[in-house]
C-alpha atoms as a PDB file:
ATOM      1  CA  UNK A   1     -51.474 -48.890  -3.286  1.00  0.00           C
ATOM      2  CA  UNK A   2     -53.109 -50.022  -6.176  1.00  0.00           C
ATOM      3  CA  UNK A   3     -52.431 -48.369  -9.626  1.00  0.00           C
ATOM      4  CA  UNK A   4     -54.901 -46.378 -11.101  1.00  0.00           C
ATOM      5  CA  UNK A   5     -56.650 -47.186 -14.581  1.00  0.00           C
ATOM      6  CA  UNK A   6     -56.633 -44.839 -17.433  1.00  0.00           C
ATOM      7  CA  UNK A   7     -58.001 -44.901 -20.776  1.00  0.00           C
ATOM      8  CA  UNK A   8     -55.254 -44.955 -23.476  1.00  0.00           C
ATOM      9  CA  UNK A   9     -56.801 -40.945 -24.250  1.00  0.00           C
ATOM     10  CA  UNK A  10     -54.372 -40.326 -21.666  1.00  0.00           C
ATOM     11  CA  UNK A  11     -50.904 -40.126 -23.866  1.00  0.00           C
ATOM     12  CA  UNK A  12     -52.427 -37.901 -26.077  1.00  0.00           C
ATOM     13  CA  UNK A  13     -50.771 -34.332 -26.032  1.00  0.00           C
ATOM     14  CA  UNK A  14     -53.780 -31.799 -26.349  1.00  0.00           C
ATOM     15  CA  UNK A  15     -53.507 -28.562 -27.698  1.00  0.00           C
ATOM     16  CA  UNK A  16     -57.316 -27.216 -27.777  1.00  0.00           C
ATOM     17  CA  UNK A  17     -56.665 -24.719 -25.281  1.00  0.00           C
ATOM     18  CA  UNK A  18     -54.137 -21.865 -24.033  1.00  0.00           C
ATOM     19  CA  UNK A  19     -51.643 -24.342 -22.828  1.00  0.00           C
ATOM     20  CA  UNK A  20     -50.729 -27.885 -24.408  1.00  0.00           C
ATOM     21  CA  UNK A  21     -51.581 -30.087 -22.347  1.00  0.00           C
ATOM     22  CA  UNK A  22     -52.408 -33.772 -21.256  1.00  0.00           C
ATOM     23  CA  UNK A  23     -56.002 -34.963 -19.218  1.00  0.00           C
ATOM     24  CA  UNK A  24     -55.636 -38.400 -17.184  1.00  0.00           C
ATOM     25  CA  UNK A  25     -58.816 -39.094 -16.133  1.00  0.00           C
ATOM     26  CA  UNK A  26     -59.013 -42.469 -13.764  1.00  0.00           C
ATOM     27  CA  UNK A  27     -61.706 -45.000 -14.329  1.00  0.00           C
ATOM     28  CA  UNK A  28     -63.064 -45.064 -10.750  1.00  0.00           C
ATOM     29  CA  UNK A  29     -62.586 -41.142 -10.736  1.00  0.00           C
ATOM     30  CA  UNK A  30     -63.510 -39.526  -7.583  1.00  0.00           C
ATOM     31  CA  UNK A  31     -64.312 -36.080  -8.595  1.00  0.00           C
ATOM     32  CA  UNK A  32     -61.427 -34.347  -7.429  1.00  0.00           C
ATOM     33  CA  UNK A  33     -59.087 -32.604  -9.743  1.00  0.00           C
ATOM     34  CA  UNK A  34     -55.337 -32.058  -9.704  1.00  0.00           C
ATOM     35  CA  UNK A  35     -53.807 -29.130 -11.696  1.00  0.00           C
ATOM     36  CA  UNK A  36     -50.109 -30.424 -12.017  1.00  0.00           C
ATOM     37  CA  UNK A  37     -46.958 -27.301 -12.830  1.00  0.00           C
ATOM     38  CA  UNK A  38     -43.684 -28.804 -13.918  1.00  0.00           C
ATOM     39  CA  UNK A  39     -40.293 -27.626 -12.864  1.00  0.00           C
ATOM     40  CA  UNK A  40     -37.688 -25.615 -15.669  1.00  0.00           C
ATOM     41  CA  UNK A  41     -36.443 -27.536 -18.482  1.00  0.00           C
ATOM     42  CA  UNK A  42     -38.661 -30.274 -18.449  1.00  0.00           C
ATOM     43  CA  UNK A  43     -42.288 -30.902 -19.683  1.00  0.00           C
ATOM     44  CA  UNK A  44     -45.763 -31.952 -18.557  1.00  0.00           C
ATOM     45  CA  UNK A  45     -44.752 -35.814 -18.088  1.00  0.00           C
ATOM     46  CA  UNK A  46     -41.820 -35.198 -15.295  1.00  0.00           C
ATOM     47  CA  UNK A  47     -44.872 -34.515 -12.826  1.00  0.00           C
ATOM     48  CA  UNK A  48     -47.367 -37.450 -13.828  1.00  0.00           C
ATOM     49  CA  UNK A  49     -45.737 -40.199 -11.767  1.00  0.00           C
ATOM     50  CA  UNK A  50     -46.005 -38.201  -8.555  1.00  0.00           C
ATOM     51  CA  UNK A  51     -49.549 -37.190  -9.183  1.00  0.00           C
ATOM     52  CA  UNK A  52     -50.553 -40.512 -10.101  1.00  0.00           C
ATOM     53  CA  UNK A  53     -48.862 -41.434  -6.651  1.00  0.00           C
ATOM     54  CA  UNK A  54     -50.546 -38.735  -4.461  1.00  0.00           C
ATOM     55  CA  UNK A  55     -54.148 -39.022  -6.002  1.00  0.00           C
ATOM     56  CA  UNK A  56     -54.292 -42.458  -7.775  1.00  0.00           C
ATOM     57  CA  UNK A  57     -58.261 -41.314  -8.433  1.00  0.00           C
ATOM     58  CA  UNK A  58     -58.182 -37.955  -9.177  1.00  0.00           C
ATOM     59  CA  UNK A  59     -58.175 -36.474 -12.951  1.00  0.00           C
ATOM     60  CA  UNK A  60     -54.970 -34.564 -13.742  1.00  0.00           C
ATOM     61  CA  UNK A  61     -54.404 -32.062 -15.738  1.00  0.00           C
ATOM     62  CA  UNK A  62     -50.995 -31.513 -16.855  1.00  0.00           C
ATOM     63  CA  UNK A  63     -50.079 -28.571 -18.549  1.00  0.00           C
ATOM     64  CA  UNK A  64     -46.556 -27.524 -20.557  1.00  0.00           C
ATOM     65  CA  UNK A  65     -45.145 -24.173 -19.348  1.00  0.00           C
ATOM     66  CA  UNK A  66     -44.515 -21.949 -23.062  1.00  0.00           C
ATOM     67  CA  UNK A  67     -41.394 -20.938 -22.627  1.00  0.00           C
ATOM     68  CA  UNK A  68     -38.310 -22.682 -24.531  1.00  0.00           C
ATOM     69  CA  UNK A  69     -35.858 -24.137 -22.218  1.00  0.00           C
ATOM     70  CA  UNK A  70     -32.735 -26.160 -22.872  1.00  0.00           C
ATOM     71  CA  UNK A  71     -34.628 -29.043 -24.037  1.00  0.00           C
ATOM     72  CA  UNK A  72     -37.750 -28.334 -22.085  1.00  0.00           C
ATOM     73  CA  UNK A  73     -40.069 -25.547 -21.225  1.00  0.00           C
ATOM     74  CA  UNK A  74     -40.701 -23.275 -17.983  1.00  0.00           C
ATOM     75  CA  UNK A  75     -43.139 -20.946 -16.863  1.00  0.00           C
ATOM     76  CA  UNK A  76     -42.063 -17.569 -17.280  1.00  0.00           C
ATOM     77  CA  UNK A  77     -38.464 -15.325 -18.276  1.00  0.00           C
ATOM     78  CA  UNK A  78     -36.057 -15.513 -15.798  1.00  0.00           C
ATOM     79  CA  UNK A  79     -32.982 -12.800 -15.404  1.00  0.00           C
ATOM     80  CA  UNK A  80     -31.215 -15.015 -12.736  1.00  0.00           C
ATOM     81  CA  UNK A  81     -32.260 -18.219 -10.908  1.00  0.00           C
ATOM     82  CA  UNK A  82     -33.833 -16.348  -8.365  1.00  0.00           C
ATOM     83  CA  UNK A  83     -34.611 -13.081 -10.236  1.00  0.00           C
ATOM     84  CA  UNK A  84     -37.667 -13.308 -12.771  1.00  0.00           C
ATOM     85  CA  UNK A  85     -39.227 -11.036 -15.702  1.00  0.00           C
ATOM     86  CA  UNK A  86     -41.942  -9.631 -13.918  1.00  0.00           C
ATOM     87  CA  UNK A  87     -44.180  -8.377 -17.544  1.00  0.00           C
ATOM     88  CA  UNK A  88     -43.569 -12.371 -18.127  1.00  0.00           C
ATOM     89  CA  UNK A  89     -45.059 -13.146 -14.749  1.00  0.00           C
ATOM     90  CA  UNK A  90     -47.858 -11.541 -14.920  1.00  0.00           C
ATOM     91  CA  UNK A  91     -48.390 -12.461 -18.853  1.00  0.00           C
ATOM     92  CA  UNK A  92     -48.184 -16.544 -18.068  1.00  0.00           C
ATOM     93  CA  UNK A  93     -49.967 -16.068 -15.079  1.00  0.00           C
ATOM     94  CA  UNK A  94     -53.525 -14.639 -16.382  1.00  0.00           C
ATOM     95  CA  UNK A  95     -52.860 -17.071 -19.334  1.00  0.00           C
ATOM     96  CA  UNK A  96     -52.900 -20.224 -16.764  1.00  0.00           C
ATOM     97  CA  UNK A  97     -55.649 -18.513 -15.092  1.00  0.00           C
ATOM     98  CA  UNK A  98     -57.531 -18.825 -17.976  1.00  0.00           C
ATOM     99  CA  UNK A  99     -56.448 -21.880 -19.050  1.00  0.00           C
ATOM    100  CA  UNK A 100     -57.581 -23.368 -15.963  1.00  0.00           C
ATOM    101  CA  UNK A 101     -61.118 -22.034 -16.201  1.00  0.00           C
ATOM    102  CA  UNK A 102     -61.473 -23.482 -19.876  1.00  0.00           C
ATOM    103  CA  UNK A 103     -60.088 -26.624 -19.076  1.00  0.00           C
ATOM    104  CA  UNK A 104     -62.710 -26.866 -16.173  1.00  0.00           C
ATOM    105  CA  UNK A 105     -65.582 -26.244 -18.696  1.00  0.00           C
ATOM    106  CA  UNK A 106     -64.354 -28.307 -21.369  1.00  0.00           C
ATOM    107  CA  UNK A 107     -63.848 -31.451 -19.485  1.00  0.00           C
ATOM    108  CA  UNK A 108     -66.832 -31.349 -16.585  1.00  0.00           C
ATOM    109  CA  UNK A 109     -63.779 -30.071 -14.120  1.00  0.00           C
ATOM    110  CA  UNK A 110     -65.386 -28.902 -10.286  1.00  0.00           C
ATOM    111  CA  UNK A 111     -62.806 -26.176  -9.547  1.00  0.00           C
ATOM    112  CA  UNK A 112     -63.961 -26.393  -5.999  1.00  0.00           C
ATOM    113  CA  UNK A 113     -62.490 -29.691  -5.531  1.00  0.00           C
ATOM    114  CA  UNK A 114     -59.270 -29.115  -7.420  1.00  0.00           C
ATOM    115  CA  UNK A 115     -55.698 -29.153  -6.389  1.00  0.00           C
ATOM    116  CA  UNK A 116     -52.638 -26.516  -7.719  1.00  0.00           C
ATOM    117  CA  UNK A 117     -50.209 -28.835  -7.673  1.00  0.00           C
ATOM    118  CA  UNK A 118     -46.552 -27.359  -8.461  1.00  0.00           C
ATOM    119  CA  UNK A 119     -42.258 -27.897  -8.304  1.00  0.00           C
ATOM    120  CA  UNK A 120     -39.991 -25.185  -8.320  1.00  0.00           C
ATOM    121  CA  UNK A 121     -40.945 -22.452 -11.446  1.00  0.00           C
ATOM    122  CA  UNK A 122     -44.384 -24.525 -11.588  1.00  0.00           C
ATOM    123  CA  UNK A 123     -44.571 -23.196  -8.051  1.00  0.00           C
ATOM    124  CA  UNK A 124     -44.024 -20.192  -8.370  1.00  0.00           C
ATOM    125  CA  UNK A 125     -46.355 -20.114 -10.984  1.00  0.00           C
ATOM    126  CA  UNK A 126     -49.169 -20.908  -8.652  1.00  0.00           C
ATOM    127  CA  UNK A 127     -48.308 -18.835  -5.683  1.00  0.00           C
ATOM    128  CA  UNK A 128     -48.501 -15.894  -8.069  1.00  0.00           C
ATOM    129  CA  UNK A 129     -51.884 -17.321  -9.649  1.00  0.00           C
ATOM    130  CA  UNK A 130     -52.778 -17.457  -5.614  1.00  0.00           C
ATOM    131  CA  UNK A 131     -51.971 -13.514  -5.689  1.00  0.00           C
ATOM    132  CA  UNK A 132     -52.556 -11.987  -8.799  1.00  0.00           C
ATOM    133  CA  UNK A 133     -55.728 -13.987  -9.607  1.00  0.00           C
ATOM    134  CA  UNK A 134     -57.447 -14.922  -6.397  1.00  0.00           C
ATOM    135  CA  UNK A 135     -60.892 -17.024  -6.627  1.00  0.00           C
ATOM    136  CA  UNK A 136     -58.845 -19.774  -9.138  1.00  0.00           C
ATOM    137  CA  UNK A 137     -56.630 -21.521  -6.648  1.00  0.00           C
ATOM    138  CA  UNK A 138     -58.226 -22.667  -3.293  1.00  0.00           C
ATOM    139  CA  UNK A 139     -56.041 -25.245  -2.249  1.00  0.00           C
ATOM    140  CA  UNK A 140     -52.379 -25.442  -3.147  1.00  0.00           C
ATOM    141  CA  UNK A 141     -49.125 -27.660  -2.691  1.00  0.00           C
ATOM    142  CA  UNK A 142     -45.830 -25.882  -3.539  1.00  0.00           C
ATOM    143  CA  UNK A 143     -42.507 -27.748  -3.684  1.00  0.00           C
ATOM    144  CA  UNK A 144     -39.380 -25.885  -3.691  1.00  0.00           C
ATOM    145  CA  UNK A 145     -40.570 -22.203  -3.984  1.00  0.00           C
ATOM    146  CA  UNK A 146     -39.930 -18.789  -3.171  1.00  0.00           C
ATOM    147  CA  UNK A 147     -41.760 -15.337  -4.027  1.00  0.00           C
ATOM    148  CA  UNK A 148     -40.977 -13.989  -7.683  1.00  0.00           C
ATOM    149  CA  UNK A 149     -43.032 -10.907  -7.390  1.00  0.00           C
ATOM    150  CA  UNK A 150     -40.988  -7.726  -7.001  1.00  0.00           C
ATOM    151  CA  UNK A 151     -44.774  -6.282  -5.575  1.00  0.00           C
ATOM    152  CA  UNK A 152     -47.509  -8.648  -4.043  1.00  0.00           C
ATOM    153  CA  UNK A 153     -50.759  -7.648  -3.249  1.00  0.00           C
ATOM    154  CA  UNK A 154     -52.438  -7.883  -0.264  1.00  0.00           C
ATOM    155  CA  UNK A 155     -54.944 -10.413  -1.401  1.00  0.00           C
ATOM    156  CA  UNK A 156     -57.249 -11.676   0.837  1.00  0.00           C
ATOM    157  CA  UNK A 157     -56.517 -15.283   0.977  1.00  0.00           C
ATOM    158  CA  UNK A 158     -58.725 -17.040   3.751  1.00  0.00           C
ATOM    159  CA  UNK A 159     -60.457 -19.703   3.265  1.00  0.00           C
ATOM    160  CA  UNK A 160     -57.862 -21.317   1.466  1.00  0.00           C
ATOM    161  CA  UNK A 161     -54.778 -23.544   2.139  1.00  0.00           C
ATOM    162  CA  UNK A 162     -51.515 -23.866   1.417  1.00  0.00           C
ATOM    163  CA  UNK A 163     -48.864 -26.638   1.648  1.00  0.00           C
ATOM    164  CA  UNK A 164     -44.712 -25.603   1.120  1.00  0.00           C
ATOM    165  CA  UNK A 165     -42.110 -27.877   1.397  1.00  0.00           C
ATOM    166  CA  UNK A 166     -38.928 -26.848   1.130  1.00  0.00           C
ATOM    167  CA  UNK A 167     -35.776 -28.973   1.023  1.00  0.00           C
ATOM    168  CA  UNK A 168     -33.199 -28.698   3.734  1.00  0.00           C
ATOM    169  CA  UNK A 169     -30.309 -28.491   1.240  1.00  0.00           C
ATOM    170  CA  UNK A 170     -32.027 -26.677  -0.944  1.00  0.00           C
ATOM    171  CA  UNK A 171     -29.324 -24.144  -1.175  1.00  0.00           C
ATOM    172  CA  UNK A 172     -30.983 -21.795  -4.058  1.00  0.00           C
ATOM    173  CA  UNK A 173     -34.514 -21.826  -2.815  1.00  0.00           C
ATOM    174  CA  UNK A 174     -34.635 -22.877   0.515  1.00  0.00           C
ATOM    175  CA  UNK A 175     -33.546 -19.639   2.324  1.00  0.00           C
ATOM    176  CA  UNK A 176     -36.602 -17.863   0.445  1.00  0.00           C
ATOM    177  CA  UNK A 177     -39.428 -20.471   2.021  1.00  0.00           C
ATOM    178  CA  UNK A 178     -39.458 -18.616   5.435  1.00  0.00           C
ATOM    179  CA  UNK A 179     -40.505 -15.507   3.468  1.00  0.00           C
ATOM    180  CA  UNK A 180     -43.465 -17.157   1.264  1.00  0.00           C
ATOM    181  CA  UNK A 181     -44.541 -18.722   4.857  1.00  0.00           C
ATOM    182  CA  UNK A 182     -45.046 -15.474   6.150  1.00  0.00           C
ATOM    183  CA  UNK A 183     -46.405 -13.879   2.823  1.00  0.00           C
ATOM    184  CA  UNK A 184     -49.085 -16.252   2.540  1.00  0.00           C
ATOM    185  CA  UNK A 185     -50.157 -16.084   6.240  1.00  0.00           C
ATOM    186  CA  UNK A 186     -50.279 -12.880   6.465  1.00  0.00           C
ATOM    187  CA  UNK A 187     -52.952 -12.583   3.645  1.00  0.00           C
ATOM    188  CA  UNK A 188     -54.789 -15.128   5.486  1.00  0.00           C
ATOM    189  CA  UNK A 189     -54.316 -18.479   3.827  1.00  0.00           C
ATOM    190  CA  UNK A 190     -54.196 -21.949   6.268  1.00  0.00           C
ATOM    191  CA  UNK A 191     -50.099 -22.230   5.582  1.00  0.00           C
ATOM    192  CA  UNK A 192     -48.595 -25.442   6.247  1.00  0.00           C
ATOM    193  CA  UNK A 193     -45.126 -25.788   5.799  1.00  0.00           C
ATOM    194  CA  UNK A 194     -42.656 -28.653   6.109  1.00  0.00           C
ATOM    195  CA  UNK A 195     -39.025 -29.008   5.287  1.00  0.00           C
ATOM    196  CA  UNK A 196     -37.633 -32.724   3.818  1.00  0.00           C
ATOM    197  CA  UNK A 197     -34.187 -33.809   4.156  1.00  0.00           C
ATOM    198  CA  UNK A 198     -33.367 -33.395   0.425  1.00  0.00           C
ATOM    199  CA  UNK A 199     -32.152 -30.546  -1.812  1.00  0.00           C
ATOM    200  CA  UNK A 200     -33.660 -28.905  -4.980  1.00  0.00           C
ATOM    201  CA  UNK A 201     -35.790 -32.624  -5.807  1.00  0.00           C
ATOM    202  CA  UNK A 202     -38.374 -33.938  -5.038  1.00  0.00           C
ATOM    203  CA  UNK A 203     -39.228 -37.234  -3.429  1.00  0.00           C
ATOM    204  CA  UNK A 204     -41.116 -40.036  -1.708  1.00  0.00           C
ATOM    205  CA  UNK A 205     -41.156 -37.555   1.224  1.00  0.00           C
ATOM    206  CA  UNK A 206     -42.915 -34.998  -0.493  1.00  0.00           C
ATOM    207  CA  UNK A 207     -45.287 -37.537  -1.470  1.00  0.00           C
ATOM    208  CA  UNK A 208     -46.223 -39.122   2.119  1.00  0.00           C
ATOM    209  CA  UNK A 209     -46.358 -35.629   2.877  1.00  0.00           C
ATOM    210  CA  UNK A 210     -48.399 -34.817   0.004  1.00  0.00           C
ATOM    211  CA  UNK A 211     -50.993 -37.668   0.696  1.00  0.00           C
ATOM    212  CA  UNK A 212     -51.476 -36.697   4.281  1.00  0.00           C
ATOM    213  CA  UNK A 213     -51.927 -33.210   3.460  1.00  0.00           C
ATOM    214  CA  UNK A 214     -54.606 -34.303   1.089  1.00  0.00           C
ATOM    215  CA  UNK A 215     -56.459 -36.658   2.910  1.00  0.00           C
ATOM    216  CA  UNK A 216     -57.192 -33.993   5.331  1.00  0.00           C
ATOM    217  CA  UNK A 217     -60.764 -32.771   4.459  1.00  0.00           C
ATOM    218  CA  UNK A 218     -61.853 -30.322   7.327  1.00  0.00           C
ATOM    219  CA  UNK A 219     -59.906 -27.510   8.458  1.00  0.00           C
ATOM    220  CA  UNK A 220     -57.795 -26.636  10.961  1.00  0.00           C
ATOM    221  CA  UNK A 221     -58.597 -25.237  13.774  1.00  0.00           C
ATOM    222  CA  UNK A 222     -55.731 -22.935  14.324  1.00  0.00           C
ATOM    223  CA  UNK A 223     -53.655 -21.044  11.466  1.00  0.00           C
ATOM    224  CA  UNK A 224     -50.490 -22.294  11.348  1.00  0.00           C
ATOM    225  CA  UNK A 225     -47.435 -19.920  12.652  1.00  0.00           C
ATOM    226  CA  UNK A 226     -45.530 -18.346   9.859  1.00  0.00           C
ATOM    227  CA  UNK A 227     -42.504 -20.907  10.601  1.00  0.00           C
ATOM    228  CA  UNK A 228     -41.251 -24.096   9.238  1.00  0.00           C
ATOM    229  CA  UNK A 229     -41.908 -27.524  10.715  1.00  0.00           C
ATOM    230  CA  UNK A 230     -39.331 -29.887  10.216  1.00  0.00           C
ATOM    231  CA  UNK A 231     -40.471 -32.893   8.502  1.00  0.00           C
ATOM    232  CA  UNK A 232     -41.088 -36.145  10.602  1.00  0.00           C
ATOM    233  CA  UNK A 233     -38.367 -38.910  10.060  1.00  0.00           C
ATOM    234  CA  UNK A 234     -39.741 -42.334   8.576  1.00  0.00           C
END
């Protein structure tokens, strides 16, 4: 695979809108757009090499959750690793929301041909954008999640999809992917869902994963099931 080209523009941190951020825009750009969501405790950069691996010519747009963290950032509050400040949810949430829609009109964005692309609390971040703000997010990839809402609505998600791969010894996340497969298909989204033989991190299985799951441009025919596939072996 050939490496994509970007302008040196690209290491520039921008802070012109809600969220500081960083736009990599490739020089043989195909129009498609991936919103990238990092994990907790890191920043914006820990997700450009997998982007850049999954969608050499699509512009990224890499965002830094605003919450302090160890010597990073995340999302939202958190009470417990799998228990979350739900006023912070929803506060971070309609702020990405409307980061997203001024970063699509301040850089020429097509939001109908973007990606929400996120790992663990950059996840969850999306799958509550998914429910609290539908219309932003048609097509989403979720790595190591699980639902953070103590009350989700019944939004009516068709029309869009939804990848979530979960990692088989993924021992704080992983029993919660089962129940954001069903949420998600039963508000109507296209839900596929994989499991990788890996814990908490992500990999180069994600990524073949990943690419596949882009590269498919029409729809299924079917729904999937509200059940996990295991991952094919390469």
């Amino acid at each position: 695979m050939s490496v994509p080209e970007y302008s040196d523009k690209n290491s520039i941190l921008r802070e012109d809108l809600r969220f500081p951020y960083r736009l990599l825009r490739p020089a043989n750009a195909s129009g498609e757009c991936l919103f990238v969501l990092h994990g907790s405790g890191v920043d914006e950069t820990t997700m450009l090499p997998l982007a850049m691996q999954i969608a050499p010519r699509s512009v990224i747009v890499a965002a830094r959750g605003r919450i302090p963290q160890e010597d990073g950032f995340r999302w939202f509050e958190r009470i417990t690793p799998t228990s979350f400040e739900q006023a912070s949810i929803h506060a971070e949430t309609a702020a990405y929301a409307q980061f997203a829609m001024e970063a699509v009109r301040e850089h020429g964005l097509n939001l109908q041909r973007s990606t929400f692309l996120g790992y663990s609390n950059g996840a969850n971040v999306v799958s509550s954008l998914m429910l609290l703000h539908p219309g932003v997010v048609r097509q989403a990839a979720l790595l190591r999640a699980m639902p953070v809402l103590d009350t989700s609505p019944m939004t009516d998600l068709d029309g869009s999809r939804v990848l979530i791969v979960a990692g088989a010894a993924d021992q704080t996340y992983g029993p919660f992917a089962p129940a954001l497969v069903t949420l998600f298909s039963q508000r109507g989204a296209e839900v596929d869902a994989r499991i990788v033989a890996s814990g908490h991190e992500f990999g180069d299985a994600d990524a073949a994963i990943m690419r596949q799951w882009l590269a498919e441009s029409a729809p299924v025919a079917r729904r999937a099931s509200p059940s996990i596939a295991q991952a094919p072996k390469r």
